[in-house]
PDB file of N, CA and C in Angstrom:
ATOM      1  N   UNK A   1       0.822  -1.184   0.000  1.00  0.00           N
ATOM      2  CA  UNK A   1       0.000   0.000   0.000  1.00  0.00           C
ATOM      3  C   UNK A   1       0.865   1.246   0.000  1.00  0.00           C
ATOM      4  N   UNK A   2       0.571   2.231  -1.051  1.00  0.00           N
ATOM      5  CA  UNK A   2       1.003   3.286  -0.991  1.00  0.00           C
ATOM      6  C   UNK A   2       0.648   4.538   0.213  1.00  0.00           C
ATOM      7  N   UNK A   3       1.589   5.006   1.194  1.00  0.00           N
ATOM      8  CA  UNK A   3       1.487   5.645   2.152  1.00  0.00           C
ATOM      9  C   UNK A   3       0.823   7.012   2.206  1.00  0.00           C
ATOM     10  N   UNK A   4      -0.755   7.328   1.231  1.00  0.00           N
ATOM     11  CA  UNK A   4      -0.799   8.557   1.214  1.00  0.00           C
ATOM     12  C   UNK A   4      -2.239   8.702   1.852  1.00  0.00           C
ATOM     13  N   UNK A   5      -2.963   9.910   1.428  1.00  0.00           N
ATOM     14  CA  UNK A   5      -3.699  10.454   2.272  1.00  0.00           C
ATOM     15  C   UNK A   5      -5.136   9.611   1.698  1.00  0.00           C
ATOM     16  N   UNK A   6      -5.483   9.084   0.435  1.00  0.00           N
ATOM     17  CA  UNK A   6      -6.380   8.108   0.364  1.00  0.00           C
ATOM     18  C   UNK A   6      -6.284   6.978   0.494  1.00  0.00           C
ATOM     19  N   UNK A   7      -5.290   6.076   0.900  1.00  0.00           N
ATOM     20  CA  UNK A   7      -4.985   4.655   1.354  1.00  0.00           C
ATOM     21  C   UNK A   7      -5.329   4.904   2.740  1.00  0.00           C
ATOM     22  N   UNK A   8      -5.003   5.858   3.648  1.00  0.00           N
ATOM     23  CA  UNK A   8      -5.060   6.398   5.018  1.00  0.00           C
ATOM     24  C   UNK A   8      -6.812   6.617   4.922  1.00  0.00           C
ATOM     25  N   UNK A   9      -7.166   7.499   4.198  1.00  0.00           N
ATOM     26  CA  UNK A   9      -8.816   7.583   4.855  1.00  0.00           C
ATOM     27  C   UNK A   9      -9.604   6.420   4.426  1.00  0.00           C
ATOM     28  N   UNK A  10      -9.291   5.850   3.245  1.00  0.00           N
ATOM     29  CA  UNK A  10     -10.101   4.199   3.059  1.00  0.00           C
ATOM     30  C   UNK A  10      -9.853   3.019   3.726  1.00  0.00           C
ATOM     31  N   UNK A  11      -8.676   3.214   4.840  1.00  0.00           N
ATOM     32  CA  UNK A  11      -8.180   1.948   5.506  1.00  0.00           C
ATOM     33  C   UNK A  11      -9.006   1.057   6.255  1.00  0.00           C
ATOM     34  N   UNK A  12     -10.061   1.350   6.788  1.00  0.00           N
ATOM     35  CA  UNK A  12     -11.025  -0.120   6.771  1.00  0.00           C
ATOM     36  C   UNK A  12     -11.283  -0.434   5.598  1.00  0.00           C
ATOM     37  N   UNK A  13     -12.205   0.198   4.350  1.00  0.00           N
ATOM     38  CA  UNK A  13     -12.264  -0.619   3.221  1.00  0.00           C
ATOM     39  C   UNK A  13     -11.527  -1.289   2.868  1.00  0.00           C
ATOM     40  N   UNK A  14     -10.274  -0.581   2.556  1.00  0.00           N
ATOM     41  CA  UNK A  14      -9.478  -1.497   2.165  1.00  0.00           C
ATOM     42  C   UNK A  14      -8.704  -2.734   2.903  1.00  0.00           C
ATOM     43  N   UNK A  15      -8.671  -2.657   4.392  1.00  0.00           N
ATOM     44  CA  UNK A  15      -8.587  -3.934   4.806  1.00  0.00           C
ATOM     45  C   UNK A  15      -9.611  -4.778   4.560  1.00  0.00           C
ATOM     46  N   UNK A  16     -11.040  -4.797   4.451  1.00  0.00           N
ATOM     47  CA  UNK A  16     -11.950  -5.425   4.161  1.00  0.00           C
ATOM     48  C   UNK A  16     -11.677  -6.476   3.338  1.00  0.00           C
ATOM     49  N   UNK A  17     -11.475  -5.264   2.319  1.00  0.00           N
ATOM     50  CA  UNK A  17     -11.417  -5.874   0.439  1.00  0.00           C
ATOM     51  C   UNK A  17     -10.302  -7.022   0.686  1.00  0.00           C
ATOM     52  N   UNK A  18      -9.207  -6.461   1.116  1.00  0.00           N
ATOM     53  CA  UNK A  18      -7.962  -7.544   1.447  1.00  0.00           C
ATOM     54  C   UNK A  18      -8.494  -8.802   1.917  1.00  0.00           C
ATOM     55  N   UNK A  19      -9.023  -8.262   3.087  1.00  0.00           N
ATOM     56  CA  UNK A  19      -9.258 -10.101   3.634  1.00  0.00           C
ATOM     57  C   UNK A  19     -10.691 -10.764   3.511  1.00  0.00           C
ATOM     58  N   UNK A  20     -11.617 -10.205   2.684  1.00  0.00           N
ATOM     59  CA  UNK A  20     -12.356 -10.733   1.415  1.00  0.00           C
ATOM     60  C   UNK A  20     -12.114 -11.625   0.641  1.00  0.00           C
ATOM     61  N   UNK A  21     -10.677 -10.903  -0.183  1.00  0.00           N
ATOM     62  CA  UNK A  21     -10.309 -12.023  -1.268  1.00  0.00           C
ATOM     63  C   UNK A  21      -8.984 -12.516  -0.764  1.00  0.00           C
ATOM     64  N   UNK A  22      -8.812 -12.425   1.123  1.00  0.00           N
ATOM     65  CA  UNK A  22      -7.817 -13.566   1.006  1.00  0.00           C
ATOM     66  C   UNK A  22      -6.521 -13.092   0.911  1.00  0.00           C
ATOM     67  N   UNK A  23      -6.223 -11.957   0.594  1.00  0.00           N
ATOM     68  CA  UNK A  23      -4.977 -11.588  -0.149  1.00  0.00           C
ATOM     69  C   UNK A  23      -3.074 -11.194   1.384  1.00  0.00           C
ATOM     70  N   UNK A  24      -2.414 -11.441   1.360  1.00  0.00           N
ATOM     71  CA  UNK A  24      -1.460 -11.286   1.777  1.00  0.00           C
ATOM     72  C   UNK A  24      -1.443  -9.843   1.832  1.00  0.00           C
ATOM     73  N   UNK A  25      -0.705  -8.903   2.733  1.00  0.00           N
ATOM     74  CA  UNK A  25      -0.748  -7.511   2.271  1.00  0.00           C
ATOM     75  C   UNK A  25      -0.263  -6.899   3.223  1.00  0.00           C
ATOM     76  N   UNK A  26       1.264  -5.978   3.069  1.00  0.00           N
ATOM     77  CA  UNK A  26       1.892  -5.289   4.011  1.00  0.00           C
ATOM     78  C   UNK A  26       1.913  -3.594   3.665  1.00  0.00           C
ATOM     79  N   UNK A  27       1.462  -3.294   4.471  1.00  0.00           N
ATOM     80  CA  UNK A  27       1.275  -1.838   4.766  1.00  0.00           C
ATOM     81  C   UNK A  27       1.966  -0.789   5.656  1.00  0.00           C
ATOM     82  N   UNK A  28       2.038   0.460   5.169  1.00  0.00           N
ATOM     83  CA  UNK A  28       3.369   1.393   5.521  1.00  0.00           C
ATOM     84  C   UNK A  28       2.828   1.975   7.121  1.00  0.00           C
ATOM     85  N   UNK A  29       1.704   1.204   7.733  1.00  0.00           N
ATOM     86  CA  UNK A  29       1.366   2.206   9.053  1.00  0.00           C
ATOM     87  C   UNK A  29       0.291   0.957  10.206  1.00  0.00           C
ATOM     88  N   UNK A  30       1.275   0.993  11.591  1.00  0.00           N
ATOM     89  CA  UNK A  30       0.581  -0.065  12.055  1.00  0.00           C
ATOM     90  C   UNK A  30      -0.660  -0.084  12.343  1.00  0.00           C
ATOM     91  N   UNK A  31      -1.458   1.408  11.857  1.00  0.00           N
ATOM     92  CA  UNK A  31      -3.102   1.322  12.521  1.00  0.00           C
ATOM     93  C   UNK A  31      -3.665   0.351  11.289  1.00  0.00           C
ATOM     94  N   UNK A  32      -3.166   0.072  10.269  1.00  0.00           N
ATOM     95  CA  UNK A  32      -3.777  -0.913   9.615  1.00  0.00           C
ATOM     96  C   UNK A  32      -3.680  -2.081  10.174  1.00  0.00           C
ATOM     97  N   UNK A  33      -2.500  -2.422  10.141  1.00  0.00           N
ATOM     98  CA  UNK A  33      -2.879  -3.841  10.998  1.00  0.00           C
ATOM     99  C   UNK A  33      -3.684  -3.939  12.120  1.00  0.00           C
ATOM    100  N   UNK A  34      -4.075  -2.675  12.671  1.00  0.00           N
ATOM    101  CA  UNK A  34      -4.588  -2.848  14.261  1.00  0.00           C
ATOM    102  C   UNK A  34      -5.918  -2.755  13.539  1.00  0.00           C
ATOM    103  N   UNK A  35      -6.430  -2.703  12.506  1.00  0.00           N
ATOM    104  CA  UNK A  35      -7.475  -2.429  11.847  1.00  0.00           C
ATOM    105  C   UNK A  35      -8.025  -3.804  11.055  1.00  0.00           C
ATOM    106  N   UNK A  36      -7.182  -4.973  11.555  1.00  0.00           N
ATOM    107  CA  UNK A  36      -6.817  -5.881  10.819  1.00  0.00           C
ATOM    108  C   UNK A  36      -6.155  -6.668   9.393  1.00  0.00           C
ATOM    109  N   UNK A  37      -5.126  -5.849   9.237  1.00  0.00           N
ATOM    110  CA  UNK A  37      -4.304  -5.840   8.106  1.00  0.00           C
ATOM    111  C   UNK A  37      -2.914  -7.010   8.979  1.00  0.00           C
ATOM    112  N   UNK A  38      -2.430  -7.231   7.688  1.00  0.00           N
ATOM    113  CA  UNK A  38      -1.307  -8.582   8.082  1.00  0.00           C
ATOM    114  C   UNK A  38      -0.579  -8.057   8.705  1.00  0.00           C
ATOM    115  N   UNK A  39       0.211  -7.322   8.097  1.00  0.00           N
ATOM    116  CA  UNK A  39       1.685  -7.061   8.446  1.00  0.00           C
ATOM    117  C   UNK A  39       1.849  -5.158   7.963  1.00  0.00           C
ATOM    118  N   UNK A  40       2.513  -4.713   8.729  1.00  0.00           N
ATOM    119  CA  UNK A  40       3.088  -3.270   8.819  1.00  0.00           C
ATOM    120  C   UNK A  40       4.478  -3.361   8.553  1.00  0.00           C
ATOM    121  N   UNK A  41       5.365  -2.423   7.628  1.00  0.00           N
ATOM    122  CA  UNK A  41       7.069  -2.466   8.058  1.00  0.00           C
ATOM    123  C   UNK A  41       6.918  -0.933   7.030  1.00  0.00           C
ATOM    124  N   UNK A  42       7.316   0.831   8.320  1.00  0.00           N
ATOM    125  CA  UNK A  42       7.669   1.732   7.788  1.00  0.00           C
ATOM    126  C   UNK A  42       7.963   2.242   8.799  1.00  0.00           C
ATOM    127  N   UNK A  43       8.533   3.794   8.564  1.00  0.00           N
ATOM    128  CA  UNK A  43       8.845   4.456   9.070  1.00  0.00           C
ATOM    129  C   UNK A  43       8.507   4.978  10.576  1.00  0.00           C
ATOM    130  N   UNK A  44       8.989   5.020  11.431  1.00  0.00           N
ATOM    131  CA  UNK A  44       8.379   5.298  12.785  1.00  0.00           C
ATOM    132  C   UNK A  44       7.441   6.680  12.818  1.00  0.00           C
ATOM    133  N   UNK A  45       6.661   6.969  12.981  1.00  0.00           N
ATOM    134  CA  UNK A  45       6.442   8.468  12.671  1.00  0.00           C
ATOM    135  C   UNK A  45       6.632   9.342  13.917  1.00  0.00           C
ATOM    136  N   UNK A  46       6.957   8.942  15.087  1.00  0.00           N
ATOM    137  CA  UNK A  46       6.745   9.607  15.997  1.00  0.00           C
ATOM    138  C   UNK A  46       8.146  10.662  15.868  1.00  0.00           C
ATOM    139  N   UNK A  47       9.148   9.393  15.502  1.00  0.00           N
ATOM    140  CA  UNK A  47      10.714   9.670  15.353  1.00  0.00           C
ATOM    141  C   UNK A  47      10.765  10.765  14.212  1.00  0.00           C
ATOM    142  N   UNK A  48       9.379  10.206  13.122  1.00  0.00           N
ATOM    143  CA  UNK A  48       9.617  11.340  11.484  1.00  0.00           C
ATOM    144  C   UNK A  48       9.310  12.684  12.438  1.00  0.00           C
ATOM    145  N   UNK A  49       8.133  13.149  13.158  1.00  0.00           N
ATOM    146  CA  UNK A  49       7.885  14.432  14.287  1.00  0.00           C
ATOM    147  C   UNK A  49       9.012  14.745  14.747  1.00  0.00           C
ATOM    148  N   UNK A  50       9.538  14.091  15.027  1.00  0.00           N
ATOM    149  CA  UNK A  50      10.471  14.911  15.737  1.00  0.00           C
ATOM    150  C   UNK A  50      11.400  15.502  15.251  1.00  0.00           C
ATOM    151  N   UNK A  51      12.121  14.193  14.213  1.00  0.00           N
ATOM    152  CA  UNK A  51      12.917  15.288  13.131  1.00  0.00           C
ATOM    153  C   UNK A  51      12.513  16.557  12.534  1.00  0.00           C
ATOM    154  N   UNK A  52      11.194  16.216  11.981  1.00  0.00           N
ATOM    155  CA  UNK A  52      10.435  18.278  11.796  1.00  0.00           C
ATOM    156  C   UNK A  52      10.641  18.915  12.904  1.00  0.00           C
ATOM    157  N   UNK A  53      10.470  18.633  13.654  1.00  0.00           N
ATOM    158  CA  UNK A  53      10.492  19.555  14.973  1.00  0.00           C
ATOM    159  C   UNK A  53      11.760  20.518  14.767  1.00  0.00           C
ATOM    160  N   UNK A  54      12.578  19.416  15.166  1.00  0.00           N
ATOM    161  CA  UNK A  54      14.100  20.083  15.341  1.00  0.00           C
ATOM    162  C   UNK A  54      14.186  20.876  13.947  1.00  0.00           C
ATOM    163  N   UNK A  55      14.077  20.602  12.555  1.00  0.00           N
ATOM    164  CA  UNK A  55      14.334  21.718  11.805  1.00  0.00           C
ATOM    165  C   UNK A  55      13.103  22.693  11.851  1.00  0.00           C
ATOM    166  N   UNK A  56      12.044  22.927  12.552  1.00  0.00           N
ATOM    167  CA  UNK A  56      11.448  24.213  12.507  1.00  0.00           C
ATOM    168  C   UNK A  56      11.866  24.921  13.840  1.00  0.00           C
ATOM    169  N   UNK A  57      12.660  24.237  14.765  1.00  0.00           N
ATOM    170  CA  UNK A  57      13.375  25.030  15.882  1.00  0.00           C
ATOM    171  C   UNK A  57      14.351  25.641  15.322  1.00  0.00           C
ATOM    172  N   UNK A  58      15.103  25.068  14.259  1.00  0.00           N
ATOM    173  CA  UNK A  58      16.209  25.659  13.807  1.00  0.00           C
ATOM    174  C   UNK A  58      16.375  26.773  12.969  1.00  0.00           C
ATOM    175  N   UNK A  59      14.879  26.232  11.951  1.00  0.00           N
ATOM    176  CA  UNK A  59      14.723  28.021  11.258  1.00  0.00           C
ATOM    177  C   UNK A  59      14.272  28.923  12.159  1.00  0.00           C
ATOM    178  N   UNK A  60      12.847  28.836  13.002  1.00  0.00           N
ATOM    179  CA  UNK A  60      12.766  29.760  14.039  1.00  0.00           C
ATOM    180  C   UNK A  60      14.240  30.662  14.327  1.00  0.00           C
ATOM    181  N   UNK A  61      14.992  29.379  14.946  1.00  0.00           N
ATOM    182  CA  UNK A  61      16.219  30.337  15.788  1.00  0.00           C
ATOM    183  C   UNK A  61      17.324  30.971  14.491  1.00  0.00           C
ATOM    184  N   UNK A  62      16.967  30.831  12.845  1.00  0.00           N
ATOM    185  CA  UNK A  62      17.474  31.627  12.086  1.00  0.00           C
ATOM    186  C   UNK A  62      18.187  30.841  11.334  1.00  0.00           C
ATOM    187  N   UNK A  63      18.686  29.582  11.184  1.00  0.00           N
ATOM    188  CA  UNK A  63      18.987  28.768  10.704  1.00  0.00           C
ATOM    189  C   UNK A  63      18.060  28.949   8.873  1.00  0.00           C
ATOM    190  N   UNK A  64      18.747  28.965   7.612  1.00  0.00           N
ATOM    191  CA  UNK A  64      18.043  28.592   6.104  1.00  0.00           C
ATOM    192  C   UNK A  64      18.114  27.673   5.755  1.00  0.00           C
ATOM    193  N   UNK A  65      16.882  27.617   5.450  1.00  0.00           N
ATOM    194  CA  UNK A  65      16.415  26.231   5.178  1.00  0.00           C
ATOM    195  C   UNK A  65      17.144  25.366   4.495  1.00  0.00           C
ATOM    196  N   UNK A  66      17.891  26.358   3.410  1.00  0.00           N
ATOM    197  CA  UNK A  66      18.844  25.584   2.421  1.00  0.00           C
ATOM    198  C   UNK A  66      19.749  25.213   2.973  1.00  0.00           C
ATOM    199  N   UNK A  67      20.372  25.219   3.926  1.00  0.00           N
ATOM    200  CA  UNK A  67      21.470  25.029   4.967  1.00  0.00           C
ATOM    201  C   UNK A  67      21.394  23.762   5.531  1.00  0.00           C
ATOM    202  N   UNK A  68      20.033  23.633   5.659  1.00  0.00           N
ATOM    203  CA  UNK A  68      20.086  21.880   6.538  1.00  0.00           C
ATOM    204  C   UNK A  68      19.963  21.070   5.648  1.00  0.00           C
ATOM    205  N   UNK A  69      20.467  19.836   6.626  1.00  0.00           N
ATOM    206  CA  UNK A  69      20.757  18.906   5.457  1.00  0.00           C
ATOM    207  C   UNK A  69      19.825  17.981   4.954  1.00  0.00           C
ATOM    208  N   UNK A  70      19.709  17.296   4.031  1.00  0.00           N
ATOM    209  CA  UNK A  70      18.242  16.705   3.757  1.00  0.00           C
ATOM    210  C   UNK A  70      18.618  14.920   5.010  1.00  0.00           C
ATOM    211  N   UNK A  71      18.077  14.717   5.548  1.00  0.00           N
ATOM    212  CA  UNK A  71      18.202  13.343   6.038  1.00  0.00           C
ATOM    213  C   UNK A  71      17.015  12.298   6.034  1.00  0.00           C
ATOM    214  N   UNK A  72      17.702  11.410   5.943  1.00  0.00           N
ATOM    215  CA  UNK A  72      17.090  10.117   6.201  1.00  0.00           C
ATOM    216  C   UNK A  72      15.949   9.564   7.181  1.00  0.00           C
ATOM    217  N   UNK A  73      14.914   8.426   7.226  1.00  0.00           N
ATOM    218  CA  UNK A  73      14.677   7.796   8.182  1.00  0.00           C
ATOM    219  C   UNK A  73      15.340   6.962   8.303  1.00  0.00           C
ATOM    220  N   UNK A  74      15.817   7.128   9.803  1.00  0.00           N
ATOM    221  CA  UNK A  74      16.548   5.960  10.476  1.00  0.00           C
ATOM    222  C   UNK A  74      16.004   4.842  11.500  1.00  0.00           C
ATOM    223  N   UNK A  75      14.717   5.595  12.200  1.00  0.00           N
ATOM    224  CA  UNK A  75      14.193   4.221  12.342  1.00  0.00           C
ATOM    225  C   UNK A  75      12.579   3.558  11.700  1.00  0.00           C
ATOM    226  N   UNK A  76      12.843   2.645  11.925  1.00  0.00           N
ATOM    227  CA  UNK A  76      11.978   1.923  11.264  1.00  0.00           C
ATOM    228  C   UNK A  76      10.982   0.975  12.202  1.00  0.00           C
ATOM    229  N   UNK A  77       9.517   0.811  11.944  1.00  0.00           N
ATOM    230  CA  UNK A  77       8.720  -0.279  12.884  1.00  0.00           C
ATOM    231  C   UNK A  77       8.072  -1.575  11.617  1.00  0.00           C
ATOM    232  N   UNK A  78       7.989  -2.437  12.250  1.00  0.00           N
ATOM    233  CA  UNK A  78       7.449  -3.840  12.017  1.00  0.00           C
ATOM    234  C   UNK A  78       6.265  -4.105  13.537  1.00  0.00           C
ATOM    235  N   UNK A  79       4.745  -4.421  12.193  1.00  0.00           N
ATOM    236  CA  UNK A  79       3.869  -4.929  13.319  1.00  0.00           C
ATOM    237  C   UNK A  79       3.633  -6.007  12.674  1.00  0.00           C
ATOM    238  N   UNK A  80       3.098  -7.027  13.417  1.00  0.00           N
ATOM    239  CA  UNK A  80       2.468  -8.407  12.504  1.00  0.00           C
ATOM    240  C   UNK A  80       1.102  -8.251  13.418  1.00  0.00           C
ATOM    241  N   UNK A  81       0.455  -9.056  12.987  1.00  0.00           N
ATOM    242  CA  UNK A  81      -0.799  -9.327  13.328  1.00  0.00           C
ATOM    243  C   UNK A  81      -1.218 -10.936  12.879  1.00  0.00           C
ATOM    244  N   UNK A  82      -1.038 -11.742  13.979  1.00  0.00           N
ATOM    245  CA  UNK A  82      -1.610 -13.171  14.080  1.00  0.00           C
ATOM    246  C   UNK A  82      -2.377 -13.713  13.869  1.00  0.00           C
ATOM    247  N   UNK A  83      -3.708 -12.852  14.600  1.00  0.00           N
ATOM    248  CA  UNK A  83      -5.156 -13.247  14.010  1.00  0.00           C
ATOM    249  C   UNK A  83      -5.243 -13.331  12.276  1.00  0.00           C
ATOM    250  N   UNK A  84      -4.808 -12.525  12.057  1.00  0.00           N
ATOM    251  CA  UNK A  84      -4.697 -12.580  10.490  1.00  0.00           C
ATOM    252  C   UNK A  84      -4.089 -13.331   9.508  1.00  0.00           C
ATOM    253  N   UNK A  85      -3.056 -13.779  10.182  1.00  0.00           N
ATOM    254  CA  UNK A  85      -2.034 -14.567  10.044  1.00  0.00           C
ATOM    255  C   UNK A  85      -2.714 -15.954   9.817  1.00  0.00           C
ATOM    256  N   UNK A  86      -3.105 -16.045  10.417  1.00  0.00           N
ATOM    257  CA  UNK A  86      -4.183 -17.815  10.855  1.00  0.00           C
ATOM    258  C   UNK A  86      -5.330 -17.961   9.940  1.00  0.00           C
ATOM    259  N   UNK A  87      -5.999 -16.757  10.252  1.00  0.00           N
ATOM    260  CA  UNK A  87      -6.987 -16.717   9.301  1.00  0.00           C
ATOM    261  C   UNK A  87      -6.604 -16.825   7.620  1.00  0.00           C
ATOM    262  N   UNK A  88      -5.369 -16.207   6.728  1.00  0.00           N
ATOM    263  CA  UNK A  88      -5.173 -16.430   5.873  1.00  0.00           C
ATOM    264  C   UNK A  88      -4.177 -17.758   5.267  1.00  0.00           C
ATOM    265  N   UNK A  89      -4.395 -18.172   6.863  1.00  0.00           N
ATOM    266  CA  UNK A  89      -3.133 -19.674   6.597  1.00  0.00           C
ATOM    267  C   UNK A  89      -2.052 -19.930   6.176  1.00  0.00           C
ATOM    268  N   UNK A  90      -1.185 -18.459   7.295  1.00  0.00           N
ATOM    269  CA  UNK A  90       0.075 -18.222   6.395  1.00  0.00           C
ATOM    270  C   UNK A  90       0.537 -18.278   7.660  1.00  0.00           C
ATOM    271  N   UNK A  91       1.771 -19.123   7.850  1.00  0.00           N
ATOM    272  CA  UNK A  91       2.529 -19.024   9.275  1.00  0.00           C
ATOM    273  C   UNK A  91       3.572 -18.215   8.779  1.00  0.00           C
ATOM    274  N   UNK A  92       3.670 -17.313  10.173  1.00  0.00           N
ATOM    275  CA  UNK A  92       4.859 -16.289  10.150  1.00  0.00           C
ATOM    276  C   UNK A  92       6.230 -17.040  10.690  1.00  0.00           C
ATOM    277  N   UNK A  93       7.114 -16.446  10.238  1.00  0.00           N
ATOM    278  CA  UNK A  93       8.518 -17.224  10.644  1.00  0.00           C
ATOM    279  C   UNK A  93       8.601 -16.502  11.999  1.00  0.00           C
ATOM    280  N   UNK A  94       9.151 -17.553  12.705  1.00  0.00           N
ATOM    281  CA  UNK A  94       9.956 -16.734  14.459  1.00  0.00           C
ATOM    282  C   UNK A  94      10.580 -15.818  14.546  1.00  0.00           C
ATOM    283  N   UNK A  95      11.477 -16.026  13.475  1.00  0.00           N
ATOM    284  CA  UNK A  95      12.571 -14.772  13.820  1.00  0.00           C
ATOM    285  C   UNK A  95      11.966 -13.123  13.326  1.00  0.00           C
ATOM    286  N   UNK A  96      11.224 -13.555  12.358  1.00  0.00           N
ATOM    287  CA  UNK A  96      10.228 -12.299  11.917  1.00  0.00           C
ATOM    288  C   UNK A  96       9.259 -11.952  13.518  1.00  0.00           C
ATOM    289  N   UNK A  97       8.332 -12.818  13.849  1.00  0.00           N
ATOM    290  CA  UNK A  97       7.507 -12.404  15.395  1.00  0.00           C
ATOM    291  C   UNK A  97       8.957 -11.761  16.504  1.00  0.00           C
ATOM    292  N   UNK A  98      10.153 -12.555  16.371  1.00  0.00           N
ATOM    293  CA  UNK A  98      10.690 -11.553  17.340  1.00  0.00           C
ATOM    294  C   UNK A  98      11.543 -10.281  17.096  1.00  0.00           C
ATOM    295  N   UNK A  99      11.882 -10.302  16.168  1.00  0.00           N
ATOM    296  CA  UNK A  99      11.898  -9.023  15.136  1.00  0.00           C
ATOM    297  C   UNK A  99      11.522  -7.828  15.089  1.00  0.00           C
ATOM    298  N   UNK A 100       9.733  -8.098  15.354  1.00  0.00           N
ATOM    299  CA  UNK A 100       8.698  -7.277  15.066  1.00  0.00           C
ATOM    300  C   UNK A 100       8.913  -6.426  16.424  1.00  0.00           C
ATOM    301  N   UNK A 101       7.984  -5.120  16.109  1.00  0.00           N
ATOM    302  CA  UNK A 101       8.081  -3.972  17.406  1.00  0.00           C
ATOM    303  C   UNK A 101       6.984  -4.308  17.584  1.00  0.00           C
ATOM    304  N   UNK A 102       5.867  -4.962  17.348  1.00  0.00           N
ATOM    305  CA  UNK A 102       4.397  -5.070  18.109  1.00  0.00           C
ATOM    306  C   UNK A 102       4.428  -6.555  17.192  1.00  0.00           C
ATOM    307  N   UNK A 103       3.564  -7.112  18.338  1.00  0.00           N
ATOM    308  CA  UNK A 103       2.861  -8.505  17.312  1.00  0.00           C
ATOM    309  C   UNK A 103       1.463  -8.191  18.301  1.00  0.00           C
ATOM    310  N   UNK A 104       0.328  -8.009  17.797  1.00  0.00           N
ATOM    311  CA  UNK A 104      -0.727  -8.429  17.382  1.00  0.00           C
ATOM    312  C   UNK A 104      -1.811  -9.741  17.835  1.00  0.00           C
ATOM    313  N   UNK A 105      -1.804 -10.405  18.870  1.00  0.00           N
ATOM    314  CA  UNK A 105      -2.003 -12.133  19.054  1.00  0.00           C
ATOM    315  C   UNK A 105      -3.820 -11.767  19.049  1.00  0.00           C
TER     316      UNK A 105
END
């Protein structure tokens, strides 16, 4: 699933549709899975906040924009979700469940 602002407001439908027809399906944000979607693996967002933060403290305090540097996400979350897991009759590997930053049971 593409991470934008209509995958985000249709996300029950579209988990629906998913486990309707059955389908496998990893998504960029864990409220889907908590919504009942399989599997989650993106960007942390709390961590993406904060990085904005710090560069709108920095222009505030006078810092140009062109000046900072463009960076990366560095961390990253993994959710699984089990119930789902079972239901589509797909066993997850171990090392993936301990892996994960949330599992889902």
């Amino acid at each position: 699933m593409a991470p934008d602002g209509t995958t985000i407001q249709h996300r029950d439908r579209i988990v629906a549709l998913v486990a309707k027809h059955r389908l496998p399906a990893v998504y960029p944000f864990d409220f889907f899975v908590k919504a009942g979607g399989l599997m989650s693996y993106g960007t942390d967002q709390n961590d993406m906040f904060r990085l904005a933060a710090s560069y709108v403290d920095r222009i505030l305090r006078g810092d140009k924009p062109a000046d900072l540097p463009v960076q990366a996400p560095t961390k990253f979350e993994t959710t699984v979700n089990i119930r789902t897991a079972k239901a589509l009759d797909i066993t997850v590997p171990p090392g993936l469940l301990v892996a994960a930053d949330e599992v889902i049971e």
